[in-house]
C-alpha atoms as a PDB file:
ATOM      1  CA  UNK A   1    -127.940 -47.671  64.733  1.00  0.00           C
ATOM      2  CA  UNK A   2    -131.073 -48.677  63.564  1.00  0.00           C
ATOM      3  CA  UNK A   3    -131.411 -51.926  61.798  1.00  0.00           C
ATOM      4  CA  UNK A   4    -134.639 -53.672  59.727  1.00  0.00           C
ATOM      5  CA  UNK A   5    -135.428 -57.672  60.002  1.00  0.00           C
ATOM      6  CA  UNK A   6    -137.054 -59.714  58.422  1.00  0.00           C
ATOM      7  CA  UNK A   7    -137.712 -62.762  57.445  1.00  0.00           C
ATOM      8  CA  UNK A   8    -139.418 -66.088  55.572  1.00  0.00           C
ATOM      9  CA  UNK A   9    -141.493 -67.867  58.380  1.00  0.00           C
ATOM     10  CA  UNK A  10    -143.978 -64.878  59.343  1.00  0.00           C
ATOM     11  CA  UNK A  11    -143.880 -62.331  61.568  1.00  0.00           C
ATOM     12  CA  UNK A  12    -145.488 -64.814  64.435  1.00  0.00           C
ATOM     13  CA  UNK A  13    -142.286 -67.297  63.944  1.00  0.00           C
ATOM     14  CA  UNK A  14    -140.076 -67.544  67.439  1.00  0.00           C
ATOM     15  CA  UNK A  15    -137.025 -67.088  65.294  1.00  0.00           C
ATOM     16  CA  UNK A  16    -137.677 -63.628  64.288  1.00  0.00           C
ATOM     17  CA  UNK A  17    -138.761 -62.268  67.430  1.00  0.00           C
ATOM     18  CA  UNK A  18    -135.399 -63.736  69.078  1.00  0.00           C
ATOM     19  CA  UNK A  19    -134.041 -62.200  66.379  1.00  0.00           C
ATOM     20  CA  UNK A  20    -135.137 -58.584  67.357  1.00  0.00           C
ATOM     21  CA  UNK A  21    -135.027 -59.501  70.977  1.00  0.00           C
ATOM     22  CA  UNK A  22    -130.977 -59.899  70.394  1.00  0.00           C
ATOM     23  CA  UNK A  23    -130.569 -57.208  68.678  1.00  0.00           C
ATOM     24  CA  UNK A  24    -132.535 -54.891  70.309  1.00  0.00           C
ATOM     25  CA  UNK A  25    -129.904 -54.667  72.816  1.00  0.00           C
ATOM     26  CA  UNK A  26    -127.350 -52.787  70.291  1.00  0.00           C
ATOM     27  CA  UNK A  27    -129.647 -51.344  67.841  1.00  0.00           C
ATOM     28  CA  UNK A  28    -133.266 -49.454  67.218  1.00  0.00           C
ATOM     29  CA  UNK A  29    -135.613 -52.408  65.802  1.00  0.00           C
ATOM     30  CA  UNK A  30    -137.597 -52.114  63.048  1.00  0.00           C
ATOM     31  CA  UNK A  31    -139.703 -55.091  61.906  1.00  0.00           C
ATOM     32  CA  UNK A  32    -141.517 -55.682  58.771  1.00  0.00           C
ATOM     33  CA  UNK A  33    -142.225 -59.335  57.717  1.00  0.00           C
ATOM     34  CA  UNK A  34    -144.672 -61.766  55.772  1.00  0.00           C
ATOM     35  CA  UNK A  35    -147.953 -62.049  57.554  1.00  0.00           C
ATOM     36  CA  UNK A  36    -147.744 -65.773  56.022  1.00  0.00           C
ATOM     37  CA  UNK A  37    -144.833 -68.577  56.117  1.00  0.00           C
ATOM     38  CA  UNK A  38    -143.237 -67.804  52.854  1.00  0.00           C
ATOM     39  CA  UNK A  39    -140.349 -70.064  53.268  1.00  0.00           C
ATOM     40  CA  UNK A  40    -138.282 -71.180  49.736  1.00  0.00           C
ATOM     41  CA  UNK A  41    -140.009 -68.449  47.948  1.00  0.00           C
ATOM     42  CA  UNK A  42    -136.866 -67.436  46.914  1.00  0.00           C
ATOM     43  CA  UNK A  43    -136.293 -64.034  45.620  1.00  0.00           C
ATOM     44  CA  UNK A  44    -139.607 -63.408  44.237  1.00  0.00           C
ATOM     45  CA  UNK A  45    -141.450 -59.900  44.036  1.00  0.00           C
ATOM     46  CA  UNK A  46    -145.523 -59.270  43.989  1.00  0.00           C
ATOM     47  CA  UNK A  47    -146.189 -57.373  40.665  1.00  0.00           C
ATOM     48  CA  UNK A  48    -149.460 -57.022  38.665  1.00  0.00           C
ATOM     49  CA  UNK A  49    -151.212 -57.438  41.800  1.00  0.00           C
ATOM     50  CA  UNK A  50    -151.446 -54.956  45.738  1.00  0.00           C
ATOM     51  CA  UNK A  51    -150.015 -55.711  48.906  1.00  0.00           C
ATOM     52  CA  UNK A  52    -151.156 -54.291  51.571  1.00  0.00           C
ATOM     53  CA  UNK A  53    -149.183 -53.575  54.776  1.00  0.00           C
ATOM     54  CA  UNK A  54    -150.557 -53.255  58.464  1.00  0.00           C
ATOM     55  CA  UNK A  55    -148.735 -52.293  61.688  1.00  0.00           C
ATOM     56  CA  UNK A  56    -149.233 -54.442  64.619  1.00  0.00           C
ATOM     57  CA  UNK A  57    -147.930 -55.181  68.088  1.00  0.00           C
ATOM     58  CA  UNK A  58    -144.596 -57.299  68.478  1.00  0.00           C
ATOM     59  CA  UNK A  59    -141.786 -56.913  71.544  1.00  0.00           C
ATOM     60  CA  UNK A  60    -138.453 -54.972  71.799  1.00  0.00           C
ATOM     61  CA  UNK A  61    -138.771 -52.927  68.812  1.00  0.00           C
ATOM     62  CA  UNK A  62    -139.306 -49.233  67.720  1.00  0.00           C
ATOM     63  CA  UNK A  63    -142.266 -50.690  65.218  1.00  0.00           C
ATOM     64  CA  UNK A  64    -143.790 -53.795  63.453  1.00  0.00           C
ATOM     65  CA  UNK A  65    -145.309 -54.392  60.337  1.00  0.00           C
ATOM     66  CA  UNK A  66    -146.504 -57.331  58.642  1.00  0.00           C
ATOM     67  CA  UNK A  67    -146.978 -57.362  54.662  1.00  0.00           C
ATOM     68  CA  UNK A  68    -149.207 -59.804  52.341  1.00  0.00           C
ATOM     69  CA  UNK A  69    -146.423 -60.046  50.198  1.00  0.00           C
ATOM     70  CA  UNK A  70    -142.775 -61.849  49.564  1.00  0.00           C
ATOM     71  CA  UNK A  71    -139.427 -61.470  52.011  1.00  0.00           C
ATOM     72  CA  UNK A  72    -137.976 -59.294  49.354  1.00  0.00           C
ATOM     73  CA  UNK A  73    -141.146 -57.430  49.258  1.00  0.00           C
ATOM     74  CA  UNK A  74    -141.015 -56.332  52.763  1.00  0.00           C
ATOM     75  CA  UNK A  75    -137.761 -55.473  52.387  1.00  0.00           C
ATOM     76  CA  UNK A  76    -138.152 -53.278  49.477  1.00  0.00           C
ATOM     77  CA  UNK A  77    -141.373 -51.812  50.674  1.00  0.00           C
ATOM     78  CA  UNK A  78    -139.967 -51.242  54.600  1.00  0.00           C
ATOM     79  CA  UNK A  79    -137.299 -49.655  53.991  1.00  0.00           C
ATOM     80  CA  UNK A  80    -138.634 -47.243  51.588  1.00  0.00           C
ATOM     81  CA  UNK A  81    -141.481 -46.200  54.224  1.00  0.00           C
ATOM     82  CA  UNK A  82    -139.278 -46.142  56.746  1.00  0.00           C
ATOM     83  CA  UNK A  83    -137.114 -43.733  54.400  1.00  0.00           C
ATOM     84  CA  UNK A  84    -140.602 -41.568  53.685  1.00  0.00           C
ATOM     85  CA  UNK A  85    -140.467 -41.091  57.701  1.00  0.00           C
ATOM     86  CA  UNK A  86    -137.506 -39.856  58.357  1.00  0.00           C
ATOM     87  CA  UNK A  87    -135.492 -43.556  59.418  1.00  0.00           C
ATOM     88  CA  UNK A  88    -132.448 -44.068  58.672  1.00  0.00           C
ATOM     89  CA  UNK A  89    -132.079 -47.770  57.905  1.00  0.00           C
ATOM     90  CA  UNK A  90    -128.311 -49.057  58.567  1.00  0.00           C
ATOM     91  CA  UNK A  91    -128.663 -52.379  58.375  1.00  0.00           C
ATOM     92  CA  UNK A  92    -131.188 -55.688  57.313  1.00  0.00           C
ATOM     93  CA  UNK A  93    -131.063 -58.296  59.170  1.00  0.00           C
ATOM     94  CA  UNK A  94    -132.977 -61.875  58.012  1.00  0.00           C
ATOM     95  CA  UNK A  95    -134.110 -64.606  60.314  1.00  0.00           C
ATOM     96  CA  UNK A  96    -133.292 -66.125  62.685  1.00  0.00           C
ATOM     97  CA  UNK A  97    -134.653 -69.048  60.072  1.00  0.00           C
ATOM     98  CA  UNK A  98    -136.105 -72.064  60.975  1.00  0.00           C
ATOM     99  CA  UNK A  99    -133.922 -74.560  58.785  1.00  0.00           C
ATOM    100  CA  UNK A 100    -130.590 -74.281  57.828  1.00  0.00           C
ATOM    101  CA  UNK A 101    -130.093 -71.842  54.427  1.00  0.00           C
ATOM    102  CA  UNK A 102    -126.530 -73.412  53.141  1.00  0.00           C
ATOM    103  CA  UNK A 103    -125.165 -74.308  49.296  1.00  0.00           C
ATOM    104  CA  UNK A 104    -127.612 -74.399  46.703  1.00  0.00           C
ATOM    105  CA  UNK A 105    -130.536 -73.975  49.315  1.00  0.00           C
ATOM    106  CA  UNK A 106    -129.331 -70.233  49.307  1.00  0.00           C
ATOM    107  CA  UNK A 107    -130.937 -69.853  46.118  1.00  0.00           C
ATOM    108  CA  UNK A 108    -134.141 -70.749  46.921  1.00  0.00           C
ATOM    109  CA  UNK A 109    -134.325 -69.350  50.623  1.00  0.00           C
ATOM    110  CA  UNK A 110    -136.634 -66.025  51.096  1.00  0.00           C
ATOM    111  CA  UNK A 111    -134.786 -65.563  54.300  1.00  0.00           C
ATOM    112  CA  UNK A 112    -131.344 -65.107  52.447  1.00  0.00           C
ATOM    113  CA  UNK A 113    -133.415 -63.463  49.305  1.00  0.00           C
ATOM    114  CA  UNK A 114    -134.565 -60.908  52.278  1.00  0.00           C
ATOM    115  CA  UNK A 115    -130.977 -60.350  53.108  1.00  0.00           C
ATOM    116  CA  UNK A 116    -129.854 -59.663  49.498  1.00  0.00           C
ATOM    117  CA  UNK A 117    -132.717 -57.492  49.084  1.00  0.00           C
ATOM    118  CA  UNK A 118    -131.085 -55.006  51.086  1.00  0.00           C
ATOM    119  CA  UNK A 119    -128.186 -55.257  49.313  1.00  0.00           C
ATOM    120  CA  UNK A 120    -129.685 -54.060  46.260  1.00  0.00           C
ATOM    121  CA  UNK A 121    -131.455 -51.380  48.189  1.00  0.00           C
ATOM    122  CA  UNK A 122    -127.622 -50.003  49.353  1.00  0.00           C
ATOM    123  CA  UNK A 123    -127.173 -51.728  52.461  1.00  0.00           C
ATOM    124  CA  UNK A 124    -124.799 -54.389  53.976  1.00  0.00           C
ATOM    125  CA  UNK A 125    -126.975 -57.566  55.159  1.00  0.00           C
ATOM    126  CA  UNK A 126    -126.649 -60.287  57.186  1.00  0.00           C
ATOM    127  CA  UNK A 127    -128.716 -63.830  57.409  1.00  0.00           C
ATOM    128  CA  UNK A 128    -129.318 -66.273  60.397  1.00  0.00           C
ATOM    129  CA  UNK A 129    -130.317 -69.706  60.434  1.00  0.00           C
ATOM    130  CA  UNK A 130    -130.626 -72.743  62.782  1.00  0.00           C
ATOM    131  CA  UNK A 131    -129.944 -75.673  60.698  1.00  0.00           C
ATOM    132  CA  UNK A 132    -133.514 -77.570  61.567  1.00  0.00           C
ATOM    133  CA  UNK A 133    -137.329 -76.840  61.168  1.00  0.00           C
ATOM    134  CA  UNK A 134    -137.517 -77.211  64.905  1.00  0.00           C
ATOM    135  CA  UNK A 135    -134.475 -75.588  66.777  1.00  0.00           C
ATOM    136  CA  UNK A 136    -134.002 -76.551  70.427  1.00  0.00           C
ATOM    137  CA  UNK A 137    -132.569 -73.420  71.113  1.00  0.00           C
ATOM    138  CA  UNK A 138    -131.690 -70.140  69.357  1.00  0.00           C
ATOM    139  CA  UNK A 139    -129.768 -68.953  72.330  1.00  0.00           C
ATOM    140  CA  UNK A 140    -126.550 -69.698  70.238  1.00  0.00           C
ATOM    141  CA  UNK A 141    -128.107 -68.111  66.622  1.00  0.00           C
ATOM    142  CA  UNK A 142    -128.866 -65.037  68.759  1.00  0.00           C
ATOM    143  CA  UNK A 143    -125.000 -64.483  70.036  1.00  0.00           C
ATOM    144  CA  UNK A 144    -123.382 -64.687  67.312  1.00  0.00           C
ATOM    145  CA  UNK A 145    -125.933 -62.244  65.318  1.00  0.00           C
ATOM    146  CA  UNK A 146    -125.072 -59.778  68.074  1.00  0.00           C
ATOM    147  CA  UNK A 147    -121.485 -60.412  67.593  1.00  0.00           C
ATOM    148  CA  UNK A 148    -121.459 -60.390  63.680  1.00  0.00           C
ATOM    149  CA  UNK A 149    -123.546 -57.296  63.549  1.00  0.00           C
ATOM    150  CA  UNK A 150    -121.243 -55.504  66.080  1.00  0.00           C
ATOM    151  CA  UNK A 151    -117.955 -56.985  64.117  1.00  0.00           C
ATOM    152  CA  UNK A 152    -119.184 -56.030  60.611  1.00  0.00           C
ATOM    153  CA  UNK A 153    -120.530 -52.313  61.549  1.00  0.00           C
ATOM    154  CA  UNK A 154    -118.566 -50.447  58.581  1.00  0.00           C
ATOM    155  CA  UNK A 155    -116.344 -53.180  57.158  1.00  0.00           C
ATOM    156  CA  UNK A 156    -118.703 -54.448  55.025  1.00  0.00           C
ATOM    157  CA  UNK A 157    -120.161 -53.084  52.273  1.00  0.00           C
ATOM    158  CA  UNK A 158    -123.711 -52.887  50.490  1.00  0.00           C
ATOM    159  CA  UNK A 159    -122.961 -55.511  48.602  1.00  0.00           C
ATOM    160  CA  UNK A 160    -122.408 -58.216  51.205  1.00  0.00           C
ATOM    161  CA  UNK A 161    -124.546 -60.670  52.605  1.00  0.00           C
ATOM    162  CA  UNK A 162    -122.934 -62.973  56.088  1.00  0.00           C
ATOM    163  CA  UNK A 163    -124.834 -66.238  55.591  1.00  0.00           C
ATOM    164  CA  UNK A 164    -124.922 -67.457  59.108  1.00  0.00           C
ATOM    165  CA  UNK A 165    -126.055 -70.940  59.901  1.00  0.00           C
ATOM    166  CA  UNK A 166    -125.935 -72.717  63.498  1.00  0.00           C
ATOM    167  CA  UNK A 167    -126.046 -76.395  64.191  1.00  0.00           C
ATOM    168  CA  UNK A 168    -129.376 -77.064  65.857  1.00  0.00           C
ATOM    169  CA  UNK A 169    -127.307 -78.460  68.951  1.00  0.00           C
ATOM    170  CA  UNK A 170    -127.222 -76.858  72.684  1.00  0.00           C
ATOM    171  CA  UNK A 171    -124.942 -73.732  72.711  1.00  0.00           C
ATOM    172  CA  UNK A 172    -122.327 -76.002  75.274  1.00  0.00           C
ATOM    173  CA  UNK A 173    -122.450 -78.503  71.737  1.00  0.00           C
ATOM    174  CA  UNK A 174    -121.398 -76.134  69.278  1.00  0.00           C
ATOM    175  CA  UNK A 175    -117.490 -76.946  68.193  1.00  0.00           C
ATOM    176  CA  UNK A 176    -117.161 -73.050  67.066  1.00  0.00           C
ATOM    177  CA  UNK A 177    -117.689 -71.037  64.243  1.00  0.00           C
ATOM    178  CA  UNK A 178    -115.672 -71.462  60.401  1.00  0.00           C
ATOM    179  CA  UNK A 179    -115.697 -68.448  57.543  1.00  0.00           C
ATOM    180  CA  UNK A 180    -116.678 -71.054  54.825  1.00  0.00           C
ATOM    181  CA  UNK A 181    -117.725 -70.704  50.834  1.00  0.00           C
ATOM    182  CA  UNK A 182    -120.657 -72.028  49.867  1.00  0.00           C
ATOM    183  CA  UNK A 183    -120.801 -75.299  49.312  1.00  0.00           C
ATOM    184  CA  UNK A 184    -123.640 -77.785  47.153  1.00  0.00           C
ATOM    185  CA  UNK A 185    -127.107 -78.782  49.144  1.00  0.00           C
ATOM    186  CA  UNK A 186    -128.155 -81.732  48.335  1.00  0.00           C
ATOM    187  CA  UNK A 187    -130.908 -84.384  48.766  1.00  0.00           C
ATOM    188  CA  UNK A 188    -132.230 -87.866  48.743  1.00  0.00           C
ATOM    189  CA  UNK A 189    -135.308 -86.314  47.210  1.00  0.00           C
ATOM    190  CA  UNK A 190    -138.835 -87.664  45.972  1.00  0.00           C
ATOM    191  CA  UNK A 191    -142.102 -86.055  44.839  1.00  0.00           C
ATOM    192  CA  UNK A 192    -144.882 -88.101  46.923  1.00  0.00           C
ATOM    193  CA  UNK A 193    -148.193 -88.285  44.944  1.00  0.00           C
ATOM    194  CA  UNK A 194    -151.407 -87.684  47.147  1.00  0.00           C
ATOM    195  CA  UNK A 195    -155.081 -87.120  45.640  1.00  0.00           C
ATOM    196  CA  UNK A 196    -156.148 -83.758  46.546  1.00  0.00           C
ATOM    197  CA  UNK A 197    -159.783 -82.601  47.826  1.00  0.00           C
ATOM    198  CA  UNK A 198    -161.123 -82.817  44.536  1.00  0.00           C
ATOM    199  CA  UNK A 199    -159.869 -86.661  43.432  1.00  0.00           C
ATOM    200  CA  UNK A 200    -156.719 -84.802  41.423  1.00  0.00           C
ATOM    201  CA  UNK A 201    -153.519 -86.050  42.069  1.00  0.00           C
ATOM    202  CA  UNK A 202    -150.886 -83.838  43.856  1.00  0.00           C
ATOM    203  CA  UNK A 203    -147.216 -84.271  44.086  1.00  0.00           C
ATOM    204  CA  UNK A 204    -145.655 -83.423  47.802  1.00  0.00           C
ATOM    205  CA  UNK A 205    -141.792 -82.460  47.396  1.00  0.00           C
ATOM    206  CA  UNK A 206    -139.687 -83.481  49.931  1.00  0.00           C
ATOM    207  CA  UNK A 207    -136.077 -84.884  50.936  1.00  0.00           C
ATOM    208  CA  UNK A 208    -133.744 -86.002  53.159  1.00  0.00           C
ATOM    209  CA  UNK A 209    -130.401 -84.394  53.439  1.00  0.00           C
ATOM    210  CA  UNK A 210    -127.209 -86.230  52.039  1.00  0.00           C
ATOM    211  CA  UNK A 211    -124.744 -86.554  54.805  1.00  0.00           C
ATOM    212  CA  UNK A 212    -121.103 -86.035  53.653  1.00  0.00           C
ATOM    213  CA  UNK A 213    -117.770 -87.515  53.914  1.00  0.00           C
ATOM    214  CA  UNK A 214    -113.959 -86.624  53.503  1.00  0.00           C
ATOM    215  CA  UNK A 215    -114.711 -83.119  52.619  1.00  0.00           C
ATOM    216  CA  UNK A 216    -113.043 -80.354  53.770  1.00  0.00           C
ATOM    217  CA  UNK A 217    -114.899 -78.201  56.555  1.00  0.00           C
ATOM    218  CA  UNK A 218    -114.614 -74.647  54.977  1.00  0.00           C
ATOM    219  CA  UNK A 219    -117.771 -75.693  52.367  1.00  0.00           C
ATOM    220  CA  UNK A 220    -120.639 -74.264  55.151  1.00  0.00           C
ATOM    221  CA  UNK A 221    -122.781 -78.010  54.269  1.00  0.00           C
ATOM    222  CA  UNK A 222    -120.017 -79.863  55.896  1.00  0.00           C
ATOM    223  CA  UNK A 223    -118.781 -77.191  58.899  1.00  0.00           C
ATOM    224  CA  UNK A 224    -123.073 -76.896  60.342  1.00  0.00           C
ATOM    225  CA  UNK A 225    -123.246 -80.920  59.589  1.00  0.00           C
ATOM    226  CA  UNK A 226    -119.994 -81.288  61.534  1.00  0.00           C
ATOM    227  CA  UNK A 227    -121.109 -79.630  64.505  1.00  0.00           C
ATOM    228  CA  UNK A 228    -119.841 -75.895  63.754  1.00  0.00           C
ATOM    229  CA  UNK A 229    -121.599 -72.542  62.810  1.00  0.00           C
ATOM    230  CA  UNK A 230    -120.424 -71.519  59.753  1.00  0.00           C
ATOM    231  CA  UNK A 231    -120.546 -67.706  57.828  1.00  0.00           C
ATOM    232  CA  UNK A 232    -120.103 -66.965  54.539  1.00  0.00           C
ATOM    233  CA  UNK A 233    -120.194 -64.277  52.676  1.00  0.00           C
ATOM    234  CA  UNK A 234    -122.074 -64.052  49.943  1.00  0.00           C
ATOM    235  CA  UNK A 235    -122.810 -61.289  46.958  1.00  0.00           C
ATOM    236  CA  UNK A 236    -125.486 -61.095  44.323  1.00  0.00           C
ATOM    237  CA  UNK A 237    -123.591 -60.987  41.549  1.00  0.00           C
ATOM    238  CA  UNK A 238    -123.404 -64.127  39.331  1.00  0.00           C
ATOM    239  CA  UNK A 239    -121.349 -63.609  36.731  1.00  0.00           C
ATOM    240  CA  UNK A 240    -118.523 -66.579  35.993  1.00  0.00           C
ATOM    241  CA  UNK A 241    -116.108 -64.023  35.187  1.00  0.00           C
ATOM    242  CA  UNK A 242    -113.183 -66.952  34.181  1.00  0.00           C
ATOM    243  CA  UNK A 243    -115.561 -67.362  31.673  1.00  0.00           C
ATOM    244  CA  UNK A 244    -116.104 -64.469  29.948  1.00  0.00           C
ATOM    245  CA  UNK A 245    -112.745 -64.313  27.849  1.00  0.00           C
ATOM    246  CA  UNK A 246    -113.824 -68.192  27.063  1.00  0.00           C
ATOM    247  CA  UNK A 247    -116.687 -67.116  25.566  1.00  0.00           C
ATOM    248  CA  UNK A 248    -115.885 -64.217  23.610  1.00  0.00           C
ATOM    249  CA  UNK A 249    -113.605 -66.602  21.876  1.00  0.00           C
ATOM    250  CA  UNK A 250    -116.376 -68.708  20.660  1.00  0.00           C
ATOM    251  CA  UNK A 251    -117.185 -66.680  18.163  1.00  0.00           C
ATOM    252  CA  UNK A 252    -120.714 -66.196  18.717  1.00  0.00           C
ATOM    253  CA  UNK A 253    -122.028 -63.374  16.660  1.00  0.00           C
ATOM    254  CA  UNK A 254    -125.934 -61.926  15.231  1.00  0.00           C
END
């Protein structure tokens, strides 16, 4: 089996090297990543404009490459070198992220954009994230990659994304893992105004997680923020299709 990952911190991140560490006991390892932290990028592509790609060193895998572009765009542009040589690509994997990637937050994350990136290019897909910018541990992240990747070999299909998120507790800590649905992400957020180098003013996003009550634990927000790792799959396809009878009914015509 051989399997690309990727992800949204940079190929130098801890979490992606883990990642490949894991993995590289069950699978051939190819690696192509940002050169740059690109995290909340999203889902964007580089057009009007090169990226260049260069292979470099980087443990337990077949080969590495890092690329002056988006998540998605080492994605896109990996696998189809890898398919110019000859590889077989089974599987992308994305992560392991450092920051949790649940509700909303999916649609901004480049690690999860990676993952769904190689669901467009044909091929099932899987995400990992440790719910914190600075995990204590990934040992737990890690396992359960191994196990979903060994669980889902040929049950899902290219359009399927597991959306795997640990607490960022000690693996002894973790309550256990829930299938949830996505769920909403939100924050006690601010823009923080700060004059830049040159005397303009500059606005700083940030925010502070809302912590939730009496909600069930299938939504993946509350399962992670209730102590257990959560998966979910997700798919790329948007469409509200309740709505689409609704709609035609409204009359709208040109």
């Amino acid at each position: 089996m051989n399997i690309l990952v990727s992800n949204d911190d940079g190929i130098g991140a801890r979490g992606i090297k883990e990642l490949a560490r894991a993995l590289s006991q069950i699978a051939n390892i190819y690696v192509c990543a940002p050169h740059i932290q690109r995290s909340a990028c999203g889902h964007g592509i580089t057009v009007g404009k090169p990226i260049s790609m260069r292979e470099v060193e980087f443990p337990n895998v077949k080969r590495a490459w890092e690329v002056t572009g988006t998540p998605a765009d080492c994605v896109k542009l990996g696998l189809r070198m890898l398919s110019d040589q000859g590889v077989k690509i089974h599987m992308v994997c994305s992560g392991i992220n450092h920051g949790g990637n649940l509700g909303t937050d999916t649609l901004y994350s480049g690690t999860v954009s990676a993952a769904i990136e190689g669901c467009i290019c044909g091929l099932p897909a899987i995400a990992v994230s440790v719910n914190d910018r600075n995990p204590i541990t990934f040992e737990a992240a890690c396992e359960i990659a191994v196990k979903t990747v060994k669980a889902s070999t040929g049950k899902i299909d290219s359009n399927t994304v597991l959306n795997i998120n640990i607490p960022n507790l000690p693996v002894s800590e973790v309550k256990g893992m829930k299938i949830t649905r996505l769920g909403a992400r939100e924050y006690e957020e601010w823009f923080k105004p700060k004059k830049g180098d040159n005397g303009e003013l500059e606005y700083w996003y940030s925010g502070t997680p809302v912590v939730y009550e009496n909600l069930p634990n299938d939504i993946d927000v509350v399962a992670v923020q209730d102590g257990y790792a959560s998966i979910t799959p997700l798919h790329y396809d948007l469409t509200s299709y309740k709505l689409i009878e609704e709609v035609k009914s409204w009359g709208i015509k040109y």
